[in-house]
Protein backbone atom coordinates (compact mmCIF):
# COMPACT_ATOMS: atom_id res chain seq x y z
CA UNK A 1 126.98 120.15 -278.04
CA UNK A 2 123.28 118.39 -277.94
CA UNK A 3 120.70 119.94 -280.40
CA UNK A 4 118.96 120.72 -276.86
CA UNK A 5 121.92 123.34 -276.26
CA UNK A 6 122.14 124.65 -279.20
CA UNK A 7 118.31 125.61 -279.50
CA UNK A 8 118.86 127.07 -276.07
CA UNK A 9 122.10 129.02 -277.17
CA UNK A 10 120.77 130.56 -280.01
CA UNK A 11 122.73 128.34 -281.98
CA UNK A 12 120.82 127.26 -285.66
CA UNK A 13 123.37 126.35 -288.03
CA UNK A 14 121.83 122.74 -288.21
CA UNK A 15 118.42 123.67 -288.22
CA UNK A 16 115.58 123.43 -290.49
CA UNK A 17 113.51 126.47 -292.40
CA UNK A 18 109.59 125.92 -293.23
CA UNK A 19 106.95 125.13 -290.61
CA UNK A 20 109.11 123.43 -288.07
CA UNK A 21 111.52 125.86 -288.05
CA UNK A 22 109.16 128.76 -287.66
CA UNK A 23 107.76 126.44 -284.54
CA UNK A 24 111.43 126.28 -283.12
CA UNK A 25 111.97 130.02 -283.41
CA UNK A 26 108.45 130.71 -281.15
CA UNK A 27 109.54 127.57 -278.51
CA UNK A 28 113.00 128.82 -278.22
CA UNK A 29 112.93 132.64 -278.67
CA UNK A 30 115.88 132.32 -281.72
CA UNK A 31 114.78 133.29 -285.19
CA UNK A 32 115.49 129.63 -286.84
CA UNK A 33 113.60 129.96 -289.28
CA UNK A 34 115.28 132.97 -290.92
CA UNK A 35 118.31 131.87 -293.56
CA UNK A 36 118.54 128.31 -293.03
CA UNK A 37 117.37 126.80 -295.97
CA UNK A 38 120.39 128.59 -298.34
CA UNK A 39 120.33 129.70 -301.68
CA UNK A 40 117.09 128.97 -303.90
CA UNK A 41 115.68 127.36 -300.87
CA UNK A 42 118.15 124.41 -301.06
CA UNK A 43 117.62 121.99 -297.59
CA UNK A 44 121.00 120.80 -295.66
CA UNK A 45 121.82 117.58 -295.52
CA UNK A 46 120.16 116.06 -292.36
CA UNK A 47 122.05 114.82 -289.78
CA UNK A 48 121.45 113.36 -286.35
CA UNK A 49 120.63 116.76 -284.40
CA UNK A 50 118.33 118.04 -286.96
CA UNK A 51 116.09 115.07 -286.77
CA UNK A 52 116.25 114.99 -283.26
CA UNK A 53 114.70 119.18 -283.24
CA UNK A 54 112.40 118.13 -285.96
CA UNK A 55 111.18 115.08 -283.58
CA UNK A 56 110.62 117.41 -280.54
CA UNK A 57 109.12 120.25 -282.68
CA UNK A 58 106.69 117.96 -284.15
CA UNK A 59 105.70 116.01 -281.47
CA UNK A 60 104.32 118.95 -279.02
CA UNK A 61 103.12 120.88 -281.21
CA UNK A 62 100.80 118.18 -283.24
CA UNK A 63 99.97 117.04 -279.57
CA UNK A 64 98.04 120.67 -278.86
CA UNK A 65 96.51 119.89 -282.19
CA UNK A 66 94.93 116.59 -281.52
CA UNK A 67 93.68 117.83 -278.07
CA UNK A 68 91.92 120.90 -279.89
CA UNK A 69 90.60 118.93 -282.44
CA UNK A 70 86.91 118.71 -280.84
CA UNK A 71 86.90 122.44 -281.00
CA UNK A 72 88.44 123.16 -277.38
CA UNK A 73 90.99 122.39 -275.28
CA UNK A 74 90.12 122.12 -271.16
CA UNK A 75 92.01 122.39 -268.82
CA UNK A 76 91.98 118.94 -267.97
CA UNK A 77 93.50 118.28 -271.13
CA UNK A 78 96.20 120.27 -270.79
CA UNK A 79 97.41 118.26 -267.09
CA UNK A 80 97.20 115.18 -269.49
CA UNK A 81 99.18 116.57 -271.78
CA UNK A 82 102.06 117.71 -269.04
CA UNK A 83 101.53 113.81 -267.74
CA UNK A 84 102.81 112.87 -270.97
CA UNK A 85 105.73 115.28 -270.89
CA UNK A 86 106.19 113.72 -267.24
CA UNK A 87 106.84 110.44 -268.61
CA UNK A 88 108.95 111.17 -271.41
CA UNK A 89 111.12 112.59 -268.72
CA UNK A 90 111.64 116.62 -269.86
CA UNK A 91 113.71 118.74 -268.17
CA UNK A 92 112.16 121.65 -266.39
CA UNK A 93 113.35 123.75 -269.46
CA UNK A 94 112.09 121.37 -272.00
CA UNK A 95 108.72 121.10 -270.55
CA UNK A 96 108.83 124.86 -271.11
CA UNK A 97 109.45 124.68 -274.67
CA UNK A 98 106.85 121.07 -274.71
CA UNK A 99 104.02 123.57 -273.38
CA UNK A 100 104.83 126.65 -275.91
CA UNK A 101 104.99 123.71 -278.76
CA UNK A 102 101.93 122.48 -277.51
CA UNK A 103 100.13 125.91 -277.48
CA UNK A 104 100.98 126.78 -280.77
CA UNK A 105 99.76 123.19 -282.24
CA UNK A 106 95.55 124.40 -280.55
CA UNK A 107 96.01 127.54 -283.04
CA UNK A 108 93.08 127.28 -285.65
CA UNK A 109 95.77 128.08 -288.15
CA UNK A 110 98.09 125.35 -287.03
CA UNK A 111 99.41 124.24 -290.19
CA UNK A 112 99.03 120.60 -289.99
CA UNK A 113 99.59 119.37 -293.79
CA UNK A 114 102.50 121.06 -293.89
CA UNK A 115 104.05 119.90 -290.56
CA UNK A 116 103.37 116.54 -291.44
CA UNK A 117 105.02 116.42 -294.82
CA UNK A 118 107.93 118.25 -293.75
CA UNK A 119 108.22 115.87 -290.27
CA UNK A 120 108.11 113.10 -293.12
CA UNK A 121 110.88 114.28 -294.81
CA UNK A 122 113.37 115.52 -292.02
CA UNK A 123 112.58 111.65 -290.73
CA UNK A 124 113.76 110.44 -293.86
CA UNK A 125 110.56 107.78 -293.28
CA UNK A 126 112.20 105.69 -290.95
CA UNK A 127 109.64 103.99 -289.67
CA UNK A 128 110.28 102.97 -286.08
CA UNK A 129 111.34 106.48 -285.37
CA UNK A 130 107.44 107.60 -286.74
CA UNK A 131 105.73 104.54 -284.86
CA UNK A 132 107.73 106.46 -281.35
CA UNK A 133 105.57 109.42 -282.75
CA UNK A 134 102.54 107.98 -283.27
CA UNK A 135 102.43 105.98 -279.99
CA UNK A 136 103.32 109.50 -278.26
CA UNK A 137 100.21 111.23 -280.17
CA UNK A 138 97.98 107.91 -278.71
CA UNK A 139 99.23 108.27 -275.39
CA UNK A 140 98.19 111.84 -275.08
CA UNK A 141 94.62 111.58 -276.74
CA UNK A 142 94.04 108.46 -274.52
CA UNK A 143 95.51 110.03 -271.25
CA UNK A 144 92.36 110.59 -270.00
CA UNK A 145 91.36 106.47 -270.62
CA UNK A 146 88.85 107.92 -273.71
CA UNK A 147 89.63 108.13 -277.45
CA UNK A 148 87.42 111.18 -278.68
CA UNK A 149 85.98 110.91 -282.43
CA UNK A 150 87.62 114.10 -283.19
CA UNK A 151 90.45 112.48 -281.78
CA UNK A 152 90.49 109.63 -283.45
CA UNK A 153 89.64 111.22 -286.76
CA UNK A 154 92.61 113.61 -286.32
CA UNK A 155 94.99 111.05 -285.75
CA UNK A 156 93.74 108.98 -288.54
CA UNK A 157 94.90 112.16 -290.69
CA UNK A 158 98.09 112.29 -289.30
CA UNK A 159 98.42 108.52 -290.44
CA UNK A 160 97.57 109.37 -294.18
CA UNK A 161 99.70 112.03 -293.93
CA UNK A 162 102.69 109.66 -292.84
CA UNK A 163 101.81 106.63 -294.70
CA UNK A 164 101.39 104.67 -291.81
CA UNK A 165 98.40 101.91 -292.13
CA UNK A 166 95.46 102.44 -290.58
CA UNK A 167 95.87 98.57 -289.35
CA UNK A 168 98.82 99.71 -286.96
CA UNK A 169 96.99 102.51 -285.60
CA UNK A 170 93.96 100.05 -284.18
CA UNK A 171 96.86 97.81 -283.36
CA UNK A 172 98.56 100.29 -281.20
CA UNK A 173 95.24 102.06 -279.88
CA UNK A 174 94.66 98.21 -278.68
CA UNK A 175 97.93 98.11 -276.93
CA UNK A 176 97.49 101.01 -275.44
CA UNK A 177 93.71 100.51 -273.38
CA UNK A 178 95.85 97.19 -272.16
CA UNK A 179 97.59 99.45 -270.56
CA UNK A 180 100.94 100.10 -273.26
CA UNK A 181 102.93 103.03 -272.85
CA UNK A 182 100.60 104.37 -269.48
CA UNK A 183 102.28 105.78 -267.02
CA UNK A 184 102.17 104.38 -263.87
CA UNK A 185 101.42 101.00 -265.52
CA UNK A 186 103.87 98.10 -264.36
CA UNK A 187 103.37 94.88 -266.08
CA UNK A 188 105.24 92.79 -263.70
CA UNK A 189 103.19 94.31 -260.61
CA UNK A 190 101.35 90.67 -261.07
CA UNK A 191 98.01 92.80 -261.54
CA UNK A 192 97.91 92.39 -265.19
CA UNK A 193 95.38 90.08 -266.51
CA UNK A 194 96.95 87.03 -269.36
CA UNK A 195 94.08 88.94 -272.19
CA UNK A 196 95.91 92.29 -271.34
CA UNK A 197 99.40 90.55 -271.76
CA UNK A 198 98.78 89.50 -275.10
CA UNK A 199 96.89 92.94 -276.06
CA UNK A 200 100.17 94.55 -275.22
CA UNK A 201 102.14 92.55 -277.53
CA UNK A 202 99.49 93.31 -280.28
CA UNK A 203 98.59 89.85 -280.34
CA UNK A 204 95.86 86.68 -279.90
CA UNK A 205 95.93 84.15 -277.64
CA UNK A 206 95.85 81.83 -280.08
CA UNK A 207 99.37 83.11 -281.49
CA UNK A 208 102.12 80.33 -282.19
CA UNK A 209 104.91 80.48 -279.27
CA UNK A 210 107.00 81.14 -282.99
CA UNK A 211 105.09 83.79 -283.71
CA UNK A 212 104.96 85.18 -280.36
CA UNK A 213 109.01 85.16 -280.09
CA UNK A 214 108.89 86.76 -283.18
CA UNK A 215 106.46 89.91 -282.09
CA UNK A 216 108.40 89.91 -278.85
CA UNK A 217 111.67 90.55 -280.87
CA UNK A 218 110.60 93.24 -283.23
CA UNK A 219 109.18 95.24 -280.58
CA UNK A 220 112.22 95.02 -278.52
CA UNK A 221 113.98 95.90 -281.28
CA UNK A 222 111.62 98.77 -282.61
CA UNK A 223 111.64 100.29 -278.77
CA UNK A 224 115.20 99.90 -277.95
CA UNK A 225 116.52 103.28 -276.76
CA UNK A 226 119.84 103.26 -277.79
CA UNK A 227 118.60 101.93 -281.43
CA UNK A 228 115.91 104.90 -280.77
CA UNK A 229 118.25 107.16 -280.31
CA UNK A 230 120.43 106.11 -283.55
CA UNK A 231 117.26 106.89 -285.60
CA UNK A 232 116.63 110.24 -284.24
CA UNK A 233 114.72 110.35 -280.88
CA UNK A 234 115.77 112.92 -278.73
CA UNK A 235 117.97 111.19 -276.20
CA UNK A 236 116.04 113.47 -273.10
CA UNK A 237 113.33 111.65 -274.26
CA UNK A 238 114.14 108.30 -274.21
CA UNK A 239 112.49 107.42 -270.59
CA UNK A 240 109.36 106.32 -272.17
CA UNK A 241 110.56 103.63 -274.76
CA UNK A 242 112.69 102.76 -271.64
CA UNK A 243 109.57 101.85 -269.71
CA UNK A 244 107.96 100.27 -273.00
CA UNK A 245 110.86 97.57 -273.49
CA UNK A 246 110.22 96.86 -270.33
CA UNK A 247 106.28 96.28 -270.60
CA UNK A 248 107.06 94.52 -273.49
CA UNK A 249 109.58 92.26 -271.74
CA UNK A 250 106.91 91.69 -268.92
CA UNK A 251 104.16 90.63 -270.68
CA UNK A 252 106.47 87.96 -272.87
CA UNK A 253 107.42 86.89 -269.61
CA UNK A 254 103.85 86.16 -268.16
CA UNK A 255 102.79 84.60 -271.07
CA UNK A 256 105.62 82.48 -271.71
CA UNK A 257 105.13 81.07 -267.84
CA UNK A 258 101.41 80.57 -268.17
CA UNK A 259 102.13 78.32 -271.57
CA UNK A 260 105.01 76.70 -269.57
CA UNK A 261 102.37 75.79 -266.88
């Protein structure tokens, strides 16, 4: 059985104490957070499932906290947010648990440092699997086509927190305004500019055509579902990187014909 059924089931043999666990235990009604770290506080060994809750914990419930971090959350906001759930492709019963995550995260006492370090360490730092979160966390604070200083400044926190450089996050934030990871966006529509093409790839037009195979590969490779999946990601959510290999693939495409000609 999926983590997914066992959280619904009641079932919490393989999953986590601390902060993330006490998250899982309010989105799922189950007290998972209650004799699950054994003796002397001892951690199990982490296996696929466990990241996978810890992935889905974090995500929904750091997204309410980056929408409340200018002091309120609107109700605007909050249709954003269930956009984003939209395109990750949740189940009816997911977006459930998404939107209780999601409240808790807009608590004043939402204890950030401590969901961060733990989503760190259930990860074991693998770092495409944390990119998947980050680009999630930019694709909620920019559904509304504006990146907010408090935004921006909470997000650069969650960065420090994961170790992630603050280099990648402008890279990605670029990606994104071309239009990277939005739903509804379709590269190969034909209504996306050459400038926006490279943006999505993270790149200049100036860029060898070595270089540019290069990018192109990595970030197939780094948004590859099934590879995804391997690292962690929930496989219900696996719709968006889905869509992103195939922006990606797009705008390699259109670039690669407007060299050729």
């Amino acid at each position: 059985m999926a983590w997914w059924g066992k959280a619904l089931g009641g079932a919490f043999g393989f999953m986590i104490g601390g902060p993330l666990g006490a998250l899982m235990g309010i989105a799922f009604g189950h007290s998972f957070d209650r004799g699950m770290r054994g003796v002397g506080g001892a951690e199990f060994a982490a296996d696929q499932e466990r990241i996978q809750a810890a992935f889905f914990t974090a995500t929904f419930s750091v997204m309410g906290y980056i929408a409340k971090a200018d002091g309120r959350v609107t109700r605007d906001e909050i249709q954003l947010a269930e956009a984003v759930m939209d395109r990750l492709g949740l189940s009816a019963e997911m977006r459930e648990s998404a939107k209780k995550l999601f409240g808790e995260g807009k608590a004043d006492d939402f204890p950030i440092d401590e969901v961060m370090q733990q989503f760190k360490r259930e990860t074991h730092r693998r770092t495409t699997l944390i990119q998947m979160f980050l680009e999630i966390q930019l694709q909620a604070a920019y559904a509304d086509g504006v990146m907010h200083p408090a935004e921006k400044e909470a997000l650069i926190g969650i960065c420090d927190h994961l170790g992630i450089p603050l280099a990648l996050l402008d890279r990605l934030e670029e990606m994104l305004r071309a239009g990277f990871g939005r739903s509804g966006y379709d590269v190969a529509s034909g209504k996306t500019s050459l400038a926006d093409a490279y943006h999505i790839l993270g790149l200049d037009e100036s860029v060898s055509d070595a270089e540019l195979k290069k990018t192109y590969r990595r970030l197939m490779s780094q948004h590859h579902p099934d590879k995804l999946v391997a690292k962690g990601l929930p496989e219900e959510m696996v719709q968006d990187a889905t869509e992103k290999t195939q922006q990606i693939k797009a705008a390699y495409e259109l670039i690669r014909e407007s060299r050729r000609q």
